[in-house]
PDB file of N, CA and C in Angstrom:
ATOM      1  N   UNK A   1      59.430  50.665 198.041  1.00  0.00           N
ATOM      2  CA  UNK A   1      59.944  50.668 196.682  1.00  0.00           C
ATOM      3  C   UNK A   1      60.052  49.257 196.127  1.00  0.00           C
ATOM      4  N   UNK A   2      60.193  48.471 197.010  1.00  0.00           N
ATOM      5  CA  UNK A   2      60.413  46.929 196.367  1.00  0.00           C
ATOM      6  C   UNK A   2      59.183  46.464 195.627  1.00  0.00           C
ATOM      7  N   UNK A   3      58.129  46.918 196.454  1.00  0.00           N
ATOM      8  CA  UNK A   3      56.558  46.247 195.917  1.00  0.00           C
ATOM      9  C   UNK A   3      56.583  46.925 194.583  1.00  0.00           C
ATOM     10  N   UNK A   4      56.640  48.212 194.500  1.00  0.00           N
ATOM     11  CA  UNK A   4      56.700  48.915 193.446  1.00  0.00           C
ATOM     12  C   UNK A   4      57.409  48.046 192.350  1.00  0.00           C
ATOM     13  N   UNK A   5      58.962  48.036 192.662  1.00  0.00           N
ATOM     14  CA  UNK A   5      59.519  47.585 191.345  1.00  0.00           C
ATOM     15  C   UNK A   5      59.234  45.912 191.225  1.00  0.00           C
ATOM     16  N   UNK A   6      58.666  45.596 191.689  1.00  0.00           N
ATOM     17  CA  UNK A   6      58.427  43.994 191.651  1.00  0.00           C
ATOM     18  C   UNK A   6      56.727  44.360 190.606  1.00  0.00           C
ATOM     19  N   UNK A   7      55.921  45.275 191.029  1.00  0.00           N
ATOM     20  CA  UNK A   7      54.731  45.428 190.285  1.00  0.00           C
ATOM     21  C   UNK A   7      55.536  45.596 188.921  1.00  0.00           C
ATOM     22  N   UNK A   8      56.157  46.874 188.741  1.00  0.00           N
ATOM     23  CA  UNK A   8      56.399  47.066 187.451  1.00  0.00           C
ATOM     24  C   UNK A   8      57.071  46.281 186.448  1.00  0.00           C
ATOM     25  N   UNK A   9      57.845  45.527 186.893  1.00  0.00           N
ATOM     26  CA  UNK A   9      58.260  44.760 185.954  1.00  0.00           C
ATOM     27  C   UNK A   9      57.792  43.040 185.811  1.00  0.00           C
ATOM     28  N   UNK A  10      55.997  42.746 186.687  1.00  0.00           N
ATOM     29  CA  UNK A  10      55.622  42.249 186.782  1.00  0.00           C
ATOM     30  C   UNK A  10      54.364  42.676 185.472  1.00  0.00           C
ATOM     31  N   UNK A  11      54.152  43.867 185.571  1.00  0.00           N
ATOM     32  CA  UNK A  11      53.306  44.446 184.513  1.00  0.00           C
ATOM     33  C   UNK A  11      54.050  44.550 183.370  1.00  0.00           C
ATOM     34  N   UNK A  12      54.899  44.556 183.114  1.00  0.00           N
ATOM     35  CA  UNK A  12      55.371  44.462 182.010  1.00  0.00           C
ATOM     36  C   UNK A  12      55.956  44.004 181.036  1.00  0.00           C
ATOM     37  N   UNK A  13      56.087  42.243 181.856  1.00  0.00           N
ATOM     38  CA  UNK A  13      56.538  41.099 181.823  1.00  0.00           C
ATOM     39  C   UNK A  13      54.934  40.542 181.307  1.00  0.00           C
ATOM     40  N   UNK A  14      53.599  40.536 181.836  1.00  0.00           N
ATOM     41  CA  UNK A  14      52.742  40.541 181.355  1.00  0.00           C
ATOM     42  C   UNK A  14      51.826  41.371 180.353  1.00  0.00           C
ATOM     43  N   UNK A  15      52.101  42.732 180.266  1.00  0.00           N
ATOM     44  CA  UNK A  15      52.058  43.128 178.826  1.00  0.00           C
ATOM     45  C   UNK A  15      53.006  42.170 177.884  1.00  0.00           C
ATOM     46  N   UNK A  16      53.912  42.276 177.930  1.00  0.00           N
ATOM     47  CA  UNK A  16      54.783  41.575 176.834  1.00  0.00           C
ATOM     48  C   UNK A  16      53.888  40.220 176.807  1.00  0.00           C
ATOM     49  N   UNK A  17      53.718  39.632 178.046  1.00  0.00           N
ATOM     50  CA  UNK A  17      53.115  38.206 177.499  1.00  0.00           C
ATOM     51  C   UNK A  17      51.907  38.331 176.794  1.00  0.00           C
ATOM     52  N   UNK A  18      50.962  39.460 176.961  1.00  0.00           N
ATOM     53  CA  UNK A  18      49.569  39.455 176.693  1.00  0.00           C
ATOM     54  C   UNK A  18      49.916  39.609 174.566  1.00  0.00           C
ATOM     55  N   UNK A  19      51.070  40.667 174.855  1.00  0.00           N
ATOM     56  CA  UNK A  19      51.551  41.009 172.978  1.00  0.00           C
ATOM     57  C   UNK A  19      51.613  39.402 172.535  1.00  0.00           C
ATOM     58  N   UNK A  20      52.551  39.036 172.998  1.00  0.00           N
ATOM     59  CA  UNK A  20      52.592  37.356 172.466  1.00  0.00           C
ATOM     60  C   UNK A  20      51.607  36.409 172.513  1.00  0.00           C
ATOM     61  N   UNK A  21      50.099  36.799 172.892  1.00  0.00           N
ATOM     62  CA  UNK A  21      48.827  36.069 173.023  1.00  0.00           C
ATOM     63  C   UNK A  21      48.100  36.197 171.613  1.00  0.00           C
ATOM     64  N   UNK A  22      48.453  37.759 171.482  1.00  0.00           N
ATOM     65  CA  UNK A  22      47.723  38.536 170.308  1.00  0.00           C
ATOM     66  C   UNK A  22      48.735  38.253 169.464  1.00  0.00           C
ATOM     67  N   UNK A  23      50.056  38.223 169.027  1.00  0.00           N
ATOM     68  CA  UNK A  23      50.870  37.661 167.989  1.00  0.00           C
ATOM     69  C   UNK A  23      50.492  36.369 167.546  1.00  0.00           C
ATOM     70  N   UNK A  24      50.902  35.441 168.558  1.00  0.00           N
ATOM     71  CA  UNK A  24      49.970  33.855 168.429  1.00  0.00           C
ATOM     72  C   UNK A  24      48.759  33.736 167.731  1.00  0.00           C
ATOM     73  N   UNK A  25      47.311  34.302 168.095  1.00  0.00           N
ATOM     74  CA  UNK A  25      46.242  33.879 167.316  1.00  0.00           C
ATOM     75  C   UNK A  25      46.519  35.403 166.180  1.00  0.00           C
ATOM     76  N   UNK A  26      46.901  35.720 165.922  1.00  0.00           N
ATOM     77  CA  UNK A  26      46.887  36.346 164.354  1.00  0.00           C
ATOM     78  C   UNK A  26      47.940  35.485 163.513  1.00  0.00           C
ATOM     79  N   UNK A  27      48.855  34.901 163.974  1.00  0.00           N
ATOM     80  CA  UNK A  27      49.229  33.748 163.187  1.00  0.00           C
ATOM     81  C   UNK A  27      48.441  32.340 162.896  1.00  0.00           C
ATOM     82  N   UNK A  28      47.867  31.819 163.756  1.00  0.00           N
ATOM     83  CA  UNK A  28      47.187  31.084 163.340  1.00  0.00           C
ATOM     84  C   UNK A  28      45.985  31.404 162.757  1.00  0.00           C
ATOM     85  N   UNK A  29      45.490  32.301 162.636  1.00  0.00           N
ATOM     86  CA  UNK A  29      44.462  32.881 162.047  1.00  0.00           C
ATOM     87  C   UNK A  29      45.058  33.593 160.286  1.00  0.00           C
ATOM     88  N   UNK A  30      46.403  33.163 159.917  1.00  0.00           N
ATOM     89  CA  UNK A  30      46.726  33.408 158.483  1.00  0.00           C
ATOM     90  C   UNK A  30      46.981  31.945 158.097  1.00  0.00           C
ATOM     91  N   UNK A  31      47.083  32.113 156.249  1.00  0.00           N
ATOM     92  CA  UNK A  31      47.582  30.864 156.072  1.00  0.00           C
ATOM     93  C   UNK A  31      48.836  30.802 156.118  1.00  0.00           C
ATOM     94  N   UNK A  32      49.037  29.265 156.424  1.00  0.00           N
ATOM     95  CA  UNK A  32      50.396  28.857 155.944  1.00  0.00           C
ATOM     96  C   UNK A  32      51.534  29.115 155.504  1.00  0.00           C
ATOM     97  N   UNK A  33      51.686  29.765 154.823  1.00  0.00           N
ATOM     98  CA  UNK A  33      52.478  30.627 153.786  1.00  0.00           C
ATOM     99  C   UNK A  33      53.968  30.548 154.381  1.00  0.00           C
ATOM    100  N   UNK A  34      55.006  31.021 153.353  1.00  0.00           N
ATOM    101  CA  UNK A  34      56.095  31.633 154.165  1.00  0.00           C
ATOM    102  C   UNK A  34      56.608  32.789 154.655  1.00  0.00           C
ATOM    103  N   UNK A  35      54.972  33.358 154.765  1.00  0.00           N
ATOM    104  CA  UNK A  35      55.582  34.935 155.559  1.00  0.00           C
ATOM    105  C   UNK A  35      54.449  34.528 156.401  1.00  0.00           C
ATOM    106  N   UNK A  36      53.831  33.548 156.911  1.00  0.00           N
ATOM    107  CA  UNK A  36      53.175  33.524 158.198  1.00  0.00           C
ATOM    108  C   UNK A  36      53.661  34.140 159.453  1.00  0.00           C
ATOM    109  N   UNK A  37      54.874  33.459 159.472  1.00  0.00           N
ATOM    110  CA  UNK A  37      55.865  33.306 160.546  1.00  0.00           C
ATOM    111  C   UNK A  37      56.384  34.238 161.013  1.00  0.00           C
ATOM    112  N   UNK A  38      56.868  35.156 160.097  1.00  0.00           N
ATOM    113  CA  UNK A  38      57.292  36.673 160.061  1.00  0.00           C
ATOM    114  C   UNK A  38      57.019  37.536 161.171  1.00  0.00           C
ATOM    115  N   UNK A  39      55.615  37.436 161.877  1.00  0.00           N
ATOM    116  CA  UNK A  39      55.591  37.971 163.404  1.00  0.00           C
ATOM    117  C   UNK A  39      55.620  37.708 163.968  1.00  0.00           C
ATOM    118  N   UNK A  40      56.084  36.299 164.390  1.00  0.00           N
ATOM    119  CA  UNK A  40      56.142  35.286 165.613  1.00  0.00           C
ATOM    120  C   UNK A  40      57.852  35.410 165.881  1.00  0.00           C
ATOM    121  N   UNK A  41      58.530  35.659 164.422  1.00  0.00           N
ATOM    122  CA  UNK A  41      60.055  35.528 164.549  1.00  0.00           C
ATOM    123  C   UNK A  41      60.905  36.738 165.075  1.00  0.00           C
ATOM    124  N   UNK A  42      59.977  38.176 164.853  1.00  0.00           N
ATOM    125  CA  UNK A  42      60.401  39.745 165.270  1.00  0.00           C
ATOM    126  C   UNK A  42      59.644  39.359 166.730  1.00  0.00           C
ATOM    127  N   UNK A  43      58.763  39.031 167.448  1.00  0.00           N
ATOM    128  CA  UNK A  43      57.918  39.904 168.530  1.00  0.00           C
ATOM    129  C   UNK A  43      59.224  38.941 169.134  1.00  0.00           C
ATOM    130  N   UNK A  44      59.929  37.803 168.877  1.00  0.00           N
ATOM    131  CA  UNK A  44      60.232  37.131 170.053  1.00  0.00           C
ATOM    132  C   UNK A  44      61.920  37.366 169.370  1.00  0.00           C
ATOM    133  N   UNK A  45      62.597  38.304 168.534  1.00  0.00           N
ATOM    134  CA  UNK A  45      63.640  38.444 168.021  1.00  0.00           C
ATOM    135  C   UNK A  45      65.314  38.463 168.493  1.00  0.00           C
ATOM    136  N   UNK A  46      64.879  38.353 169.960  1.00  0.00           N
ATOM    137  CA  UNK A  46      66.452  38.088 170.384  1.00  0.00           C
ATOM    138  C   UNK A  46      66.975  36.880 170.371  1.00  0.00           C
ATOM    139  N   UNK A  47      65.540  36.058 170.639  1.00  0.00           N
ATOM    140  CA  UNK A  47      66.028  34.566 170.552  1.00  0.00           C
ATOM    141  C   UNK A  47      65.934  33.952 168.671  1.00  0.00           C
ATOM    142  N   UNK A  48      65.262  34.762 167.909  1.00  0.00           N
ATOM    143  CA  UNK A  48      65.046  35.143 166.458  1.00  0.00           C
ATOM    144  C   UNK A  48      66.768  34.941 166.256  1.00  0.00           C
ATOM    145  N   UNK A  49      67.609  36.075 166.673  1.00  0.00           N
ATOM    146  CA  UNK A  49      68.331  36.344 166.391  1.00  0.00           C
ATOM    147  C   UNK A  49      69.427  35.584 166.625  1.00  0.00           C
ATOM    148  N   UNK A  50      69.639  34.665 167.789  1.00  0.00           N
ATOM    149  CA  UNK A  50      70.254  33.800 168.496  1.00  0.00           C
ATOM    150  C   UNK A  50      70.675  32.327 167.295  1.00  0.00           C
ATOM    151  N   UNK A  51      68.910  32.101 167.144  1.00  0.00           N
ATOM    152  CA  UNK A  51      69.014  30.769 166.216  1.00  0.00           C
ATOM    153  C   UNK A  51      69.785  30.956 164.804  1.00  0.00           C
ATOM    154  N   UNK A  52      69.355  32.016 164.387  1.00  0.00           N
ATOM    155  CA  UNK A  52      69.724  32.692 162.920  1.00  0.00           C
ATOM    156  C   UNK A  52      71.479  32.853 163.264  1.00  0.00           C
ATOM    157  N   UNK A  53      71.775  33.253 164.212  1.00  0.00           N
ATOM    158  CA  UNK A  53      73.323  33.107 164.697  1.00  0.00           C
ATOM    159  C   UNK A  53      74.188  31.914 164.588  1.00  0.00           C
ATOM    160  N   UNK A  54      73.262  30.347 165.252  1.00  0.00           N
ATOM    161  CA  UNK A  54      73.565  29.512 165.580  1.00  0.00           C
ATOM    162  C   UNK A  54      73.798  28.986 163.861  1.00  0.00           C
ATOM    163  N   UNK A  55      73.004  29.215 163.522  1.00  0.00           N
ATOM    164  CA  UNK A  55      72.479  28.907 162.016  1.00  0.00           C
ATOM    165  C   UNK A  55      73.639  29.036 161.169  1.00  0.00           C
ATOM    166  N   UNK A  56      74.312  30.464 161.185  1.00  0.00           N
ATOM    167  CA  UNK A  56      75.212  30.678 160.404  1.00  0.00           C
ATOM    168  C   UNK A  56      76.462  30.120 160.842  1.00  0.00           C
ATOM    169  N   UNK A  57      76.738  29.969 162.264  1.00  0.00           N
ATOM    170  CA  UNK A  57      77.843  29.528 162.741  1.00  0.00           C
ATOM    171  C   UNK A  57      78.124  28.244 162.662  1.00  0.00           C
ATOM    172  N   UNK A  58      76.792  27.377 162.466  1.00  0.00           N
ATOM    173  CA  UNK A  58      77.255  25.793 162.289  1.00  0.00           C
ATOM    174  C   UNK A  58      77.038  25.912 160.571  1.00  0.00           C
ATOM    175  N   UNK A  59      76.893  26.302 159.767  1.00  0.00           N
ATOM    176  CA  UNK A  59      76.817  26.455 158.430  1.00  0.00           C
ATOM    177  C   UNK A  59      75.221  25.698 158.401  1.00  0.00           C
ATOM    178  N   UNK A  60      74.408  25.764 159.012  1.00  0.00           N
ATOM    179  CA  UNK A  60      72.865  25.044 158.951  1.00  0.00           C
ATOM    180  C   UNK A  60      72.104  25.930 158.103  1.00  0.00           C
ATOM    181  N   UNK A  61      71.542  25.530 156.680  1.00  0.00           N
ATOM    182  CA  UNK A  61      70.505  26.182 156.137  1.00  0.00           C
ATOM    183  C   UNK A  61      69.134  26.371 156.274  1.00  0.00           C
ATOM    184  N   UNK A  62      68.995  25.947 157.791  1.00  0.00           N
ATOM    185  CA  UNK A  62      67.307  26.321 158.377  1.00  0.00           C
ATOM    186  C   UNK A  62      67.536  26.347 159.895  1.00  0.00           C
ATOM    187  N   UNK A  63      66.255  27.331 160.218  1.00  0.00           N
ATOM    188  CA  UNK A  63      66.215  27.619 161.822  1.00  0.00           C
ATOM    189  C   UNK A  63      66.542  26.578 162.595  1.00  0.00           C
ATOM    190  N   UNK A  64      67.621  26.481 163.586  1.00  0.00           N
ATOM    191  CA  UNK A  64      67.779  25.664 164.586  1.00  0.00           C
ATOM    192  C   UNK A  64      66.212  25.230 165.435  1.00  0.00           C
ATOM    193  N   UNK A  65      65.540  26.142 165.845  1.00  0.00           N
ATOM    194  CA  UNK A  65      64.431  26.141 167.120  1.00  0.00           C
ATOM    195  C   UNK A  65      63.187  26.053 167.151  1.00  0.00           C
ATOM    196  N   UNK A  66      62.977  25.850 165.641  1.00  0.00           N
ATOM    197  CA  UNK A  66      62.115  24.748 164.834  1.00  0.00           C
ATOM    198  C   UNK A  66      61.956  23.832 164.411  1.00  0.00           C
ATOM    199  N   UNK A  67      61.530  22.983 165.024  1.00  0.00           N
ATOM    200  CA  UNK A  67      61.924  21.456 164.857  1.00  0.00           C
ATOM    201  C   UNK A  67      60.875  21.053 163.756  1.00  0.00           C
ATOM    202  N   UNK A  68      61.478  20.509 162.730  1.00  0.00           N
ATOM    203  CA  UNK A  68      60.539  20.229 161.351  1.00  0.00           C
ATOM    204  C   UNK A  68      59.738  19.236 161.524  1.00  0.00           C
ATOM    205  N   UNK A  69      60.256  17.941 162.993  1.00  0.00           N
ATOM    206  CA  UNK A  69      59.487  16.569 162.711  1.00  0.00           C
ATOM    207  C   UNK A  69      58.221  17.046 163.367  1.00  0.00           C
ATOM    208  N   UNK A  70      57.617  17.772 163.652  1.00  0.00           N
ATOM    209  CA  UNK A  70      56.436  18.297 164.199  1.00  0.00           C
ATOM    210  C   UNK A  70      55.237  18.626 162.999  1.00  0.00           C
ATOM    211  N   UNK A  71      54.135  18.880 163.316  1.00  0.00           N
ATOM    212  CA  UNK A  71      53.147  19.409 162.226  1.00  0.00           C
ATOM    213  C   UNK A  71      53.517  21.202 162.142  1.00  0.00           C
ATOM    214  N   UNK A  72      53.131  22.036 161.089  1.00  0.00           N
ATOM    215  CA  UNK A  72      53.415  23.303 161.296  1.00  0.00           C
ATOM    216  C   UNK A  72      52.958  23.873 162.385  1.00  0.00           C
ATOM    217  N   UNK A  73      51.736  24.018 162.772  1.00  0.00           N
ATOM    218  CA  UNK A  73      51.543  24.887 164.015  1.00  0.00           C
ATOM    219  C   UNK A  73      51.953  24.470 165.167  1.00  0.00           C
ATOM    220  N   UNK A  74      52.198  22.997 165.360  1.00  0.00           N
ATOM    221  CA  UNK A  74      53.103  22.751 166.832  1.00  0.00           C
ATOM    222  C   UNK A  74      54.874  23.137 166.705  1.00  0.00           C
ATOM    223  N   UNK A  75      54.786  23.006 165.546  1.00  0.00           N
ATOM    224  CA  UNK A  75      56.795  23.311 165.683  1.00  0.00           C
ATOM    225  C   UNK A  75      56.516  24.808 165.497  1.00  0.00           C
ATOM    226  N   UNK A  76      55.909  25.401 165.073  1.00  0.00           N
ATOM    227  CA  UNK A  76      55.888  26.837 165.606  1.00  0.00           C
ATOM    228  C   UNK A  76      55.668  27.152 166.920  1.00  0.00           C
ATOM    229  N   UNK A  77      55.126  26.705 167.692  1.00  0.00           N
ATOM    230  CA  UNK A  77      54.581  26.957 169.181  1.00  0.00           C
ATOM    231  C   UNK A  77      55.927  26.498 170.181  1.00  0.00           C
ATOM    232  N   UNK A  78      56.234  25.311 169.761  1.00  0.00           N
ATOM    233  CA  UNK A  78      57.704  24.677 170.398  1.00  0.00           C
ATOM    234  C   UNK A  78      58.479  25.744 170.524  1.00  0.00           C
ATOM    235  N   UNK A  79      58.606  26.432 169.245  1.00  0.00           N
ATOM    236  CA  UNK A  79      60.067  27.497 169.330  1.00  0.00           C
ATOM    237  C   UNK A  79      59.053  28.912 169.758  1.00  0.00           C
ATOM    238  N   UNK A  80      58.194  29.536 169.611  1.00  0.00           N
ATOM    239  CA  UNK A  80      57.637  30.511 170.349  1.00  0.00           C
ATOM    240  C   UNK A  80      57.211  30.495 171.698  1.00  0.00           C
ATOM    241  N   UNK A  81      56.517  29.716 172.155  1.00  0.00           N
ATOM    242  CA  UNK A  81      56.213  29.845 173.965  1.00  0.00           C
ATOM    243  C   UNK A  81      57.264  29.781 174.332  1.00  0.00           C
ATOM    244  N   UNK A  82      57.958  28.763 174.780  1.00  0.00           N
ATOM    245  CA  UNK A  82      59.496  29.080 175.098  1.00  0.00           C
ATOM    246  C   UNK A  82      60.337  30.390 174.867  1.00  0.00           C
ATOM    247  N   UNK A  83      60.380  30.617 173.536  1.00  0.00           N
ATOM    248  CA  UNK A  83      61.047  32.271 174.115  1.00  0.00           C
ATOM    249  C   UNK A  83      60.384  33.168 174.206  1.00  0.00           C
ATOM    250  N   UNK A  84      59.224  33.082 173.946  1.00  0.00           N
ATOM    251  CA  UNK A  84      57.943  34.191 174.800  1.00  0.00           C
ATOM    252  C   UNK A  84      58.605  34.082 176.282  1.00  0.00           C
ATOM    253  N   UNK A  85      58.231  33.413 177.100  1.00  0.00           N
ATOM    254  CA  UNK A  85      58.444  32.682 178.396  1.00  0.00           C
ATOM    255  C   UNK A  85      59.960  33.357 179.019  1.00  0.00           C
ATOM    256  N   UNK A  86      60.907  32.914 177.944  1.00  0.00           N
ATOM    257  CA  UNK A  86      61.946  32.820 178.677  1.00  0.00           C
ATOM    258  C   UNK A  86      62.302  35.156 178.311  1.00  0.00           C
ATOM    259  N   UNK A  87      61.893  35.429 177.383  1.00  0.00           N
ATOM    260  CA  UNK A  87      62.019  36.854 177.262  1.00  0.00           C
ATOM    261  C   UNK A  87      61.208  37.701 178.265  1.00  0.00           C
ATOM    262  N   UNK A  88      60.037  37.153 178.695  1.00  0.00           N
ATOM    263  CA  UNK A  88      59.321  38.077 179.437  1.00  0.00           C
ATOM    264  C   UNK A  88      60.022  37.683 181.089  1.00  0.00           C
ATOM    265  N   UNK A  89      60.549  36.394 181.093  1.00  0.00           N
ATOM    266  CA  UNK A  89      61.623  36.264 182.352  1.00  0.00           C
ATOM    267  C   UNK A  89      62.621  37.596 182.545  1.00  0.00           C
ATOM    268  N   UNK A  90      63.194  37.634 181.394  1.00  0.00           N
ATOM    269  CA  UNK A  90      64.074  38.469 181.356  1.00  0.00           C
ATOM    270  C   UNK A  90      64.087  40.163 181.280  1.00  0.00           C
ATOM    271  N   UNK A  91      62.850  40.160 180.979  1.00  0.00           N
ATOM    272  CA  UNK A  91      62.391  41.710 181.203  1.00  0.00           C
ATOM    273  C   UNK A  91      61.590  42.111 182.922  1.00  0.00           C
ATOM    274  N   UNK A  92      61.741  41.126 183.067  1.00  0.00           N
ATOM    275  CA  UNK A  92      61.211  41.219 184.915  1.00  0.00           C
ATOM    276  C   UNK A  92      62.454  41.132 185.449  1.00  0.00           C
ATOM    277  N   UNK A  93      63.147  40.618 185.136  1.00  0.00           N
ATOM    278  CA  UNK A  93      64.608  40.868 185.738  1.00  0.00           C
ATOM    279  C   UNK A  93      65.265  41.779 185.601  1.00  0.00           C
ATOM    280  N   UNK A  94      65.567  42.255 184.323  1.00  0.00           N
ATOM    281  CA  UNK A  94      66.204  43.258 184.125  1.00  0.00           C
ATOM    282  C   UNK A  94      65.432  44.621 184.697  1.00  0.00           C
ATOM    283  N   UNK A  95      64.154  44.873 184.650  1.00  0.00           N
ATOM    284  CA  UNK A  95      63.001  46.264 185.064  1.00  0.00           C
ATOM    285  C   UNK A  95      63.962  45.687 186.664  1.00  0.00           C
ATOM    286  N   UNK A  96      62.845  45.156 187.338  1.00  0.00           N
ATOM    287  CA  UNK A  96      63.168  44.630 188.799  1.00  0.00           C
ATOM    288  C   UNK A  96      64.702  45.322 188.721  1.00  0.00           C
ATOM    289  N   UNK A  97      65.526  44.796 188.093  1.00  0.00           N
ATOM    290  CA  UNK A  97      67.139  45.083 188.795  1.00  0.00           C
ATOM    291  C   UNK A  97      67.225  46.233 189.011  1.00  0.00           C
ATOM    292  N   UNK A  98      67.214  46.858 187.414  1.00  0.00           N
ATOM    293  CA  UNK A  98      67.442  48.645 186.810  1.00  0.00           C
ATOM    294  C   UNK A  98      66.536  49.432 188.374  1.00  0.00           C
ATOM    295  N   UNK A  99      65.248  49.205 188.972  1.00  0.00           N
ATOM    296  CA  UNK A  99      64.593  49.716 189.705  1.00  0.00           C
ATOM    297  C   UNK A  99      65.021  49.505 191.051  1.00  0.00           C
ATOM    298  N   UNK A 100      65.401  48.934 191.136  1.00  0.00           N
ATOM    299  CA  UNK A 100      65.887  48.450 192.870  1.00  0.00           C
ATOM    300  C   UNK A 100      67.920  49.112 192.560  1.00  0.00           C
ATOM    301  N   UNK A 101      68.425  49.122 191.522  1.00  0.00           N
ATOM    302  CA  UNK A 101      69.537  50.432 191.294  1.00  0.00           C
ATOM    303  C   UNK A 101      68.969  51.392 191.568  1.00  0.00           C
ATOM    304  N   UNK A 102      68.477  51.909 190.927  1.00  0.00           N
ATOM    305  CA  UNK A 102      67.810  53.342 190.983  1.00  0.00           C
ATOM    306  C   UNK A 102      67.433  53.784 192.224  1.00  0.00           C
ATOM    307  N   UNK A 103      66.413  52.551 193.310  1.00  0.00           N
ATOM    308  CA  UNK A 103      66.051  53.616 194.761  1.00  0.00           C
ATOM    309  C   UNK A 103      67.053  53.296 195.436  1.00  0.00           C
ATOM    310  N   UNK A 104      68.356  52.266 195.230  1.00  0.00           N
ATOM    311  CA  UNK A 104      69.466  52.341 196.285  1.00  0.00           C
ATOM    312  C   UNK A 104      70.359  53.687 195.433  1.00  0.00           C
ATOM    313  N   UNK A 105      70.081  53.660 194.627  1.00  0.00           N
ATOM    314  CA  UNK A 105      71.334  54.905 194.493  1.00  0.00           C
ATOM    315  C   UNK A 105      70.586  56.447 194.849  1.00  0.00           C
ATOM    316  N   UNK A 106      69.224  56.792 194.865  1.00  0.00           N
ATOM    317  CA  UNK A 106      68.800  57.451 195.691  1.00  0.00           C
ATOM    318  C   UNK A 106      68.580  57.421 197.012  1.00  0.00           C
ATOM    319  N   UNK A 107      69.066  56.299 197.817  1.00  0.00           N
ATOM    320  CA  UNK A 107      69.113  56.218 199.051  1.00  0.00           C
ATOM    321  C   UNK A 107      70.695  56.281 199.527  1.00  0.00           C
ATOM    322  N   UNK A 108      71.697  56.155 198.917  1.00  0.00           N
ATOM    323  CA  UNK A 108      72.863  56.536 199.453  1.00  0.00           C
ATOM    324  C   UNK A 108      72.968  58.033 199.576  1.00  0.00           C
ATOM    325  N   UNK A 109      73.550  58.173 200.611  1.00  0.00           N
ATOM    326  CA  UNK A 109      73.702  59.769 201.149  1.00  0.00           C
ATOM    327  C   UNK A 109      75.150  60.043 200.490  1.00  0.00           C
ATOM    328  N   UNK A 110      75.088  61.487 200.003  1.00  0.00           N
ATOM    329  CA  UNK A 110      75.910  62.364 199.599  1.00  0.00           C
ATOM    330  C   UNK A 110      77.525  62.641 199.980  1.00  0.00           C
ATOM    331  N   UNK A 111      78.545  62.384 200.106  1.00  0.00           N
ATOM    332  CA  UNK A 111      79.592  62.680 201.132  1.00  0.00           C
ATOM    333  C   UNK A 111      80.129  64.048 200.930  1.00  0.00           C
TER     334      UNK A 111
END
């Protein structure tokens, strides 16, 4: 069961990364604009949601995790690979955990 849940949430840690390959070049493949961004900020939205948090809590009127002194497509990449990266960490962890619960609690015997 271990190989198992180590595959699955190895596969699915890389689906998710492969989505964020295909998010990436369809953004750079639009212009500029200010709804470029718009699918780079949902596919990777917890950490979306985090900055936009941070944002309101320090009273800051722009994304923390975009760093402006950059050109546009590198300060976009700065704040996307990173939480690409660090989200698909976290979905191998969490699958992996939830799965290795699951065959120990089918392996404890009944009293």
């Amino acid at each position: 069961m271990n190989r198992f849940s180590n595959r699955l949430a190895a596969v699915i840690s890389a689906l998710y990364l492969a989505g964020g390959v295909a998010v990436w070049i369809s953004f750079i493949n639009t212009n500029p604009d200010g709804l470029a961004n718009v699918g780079l900020i949902f596919y990777v939205a917890p950490v979306s949601f985090l900055g936009v948090l941070i944002a309101w809590l320090t009273g800051g009127k722009e994304f923390p995790f975009i760093p402006h002194s950059l050109g546009y497509w590198q300060s976009h990449a700065v704040f996307f690979f990173p939480s690409l990266l660090i989200i698909a960490a976290l979905l191998y962890a969490v699958v992996n955990r939830r799965q290795r619960r699951r065959h120990a609690a089918r392996q404890t015997p009944l009293p």
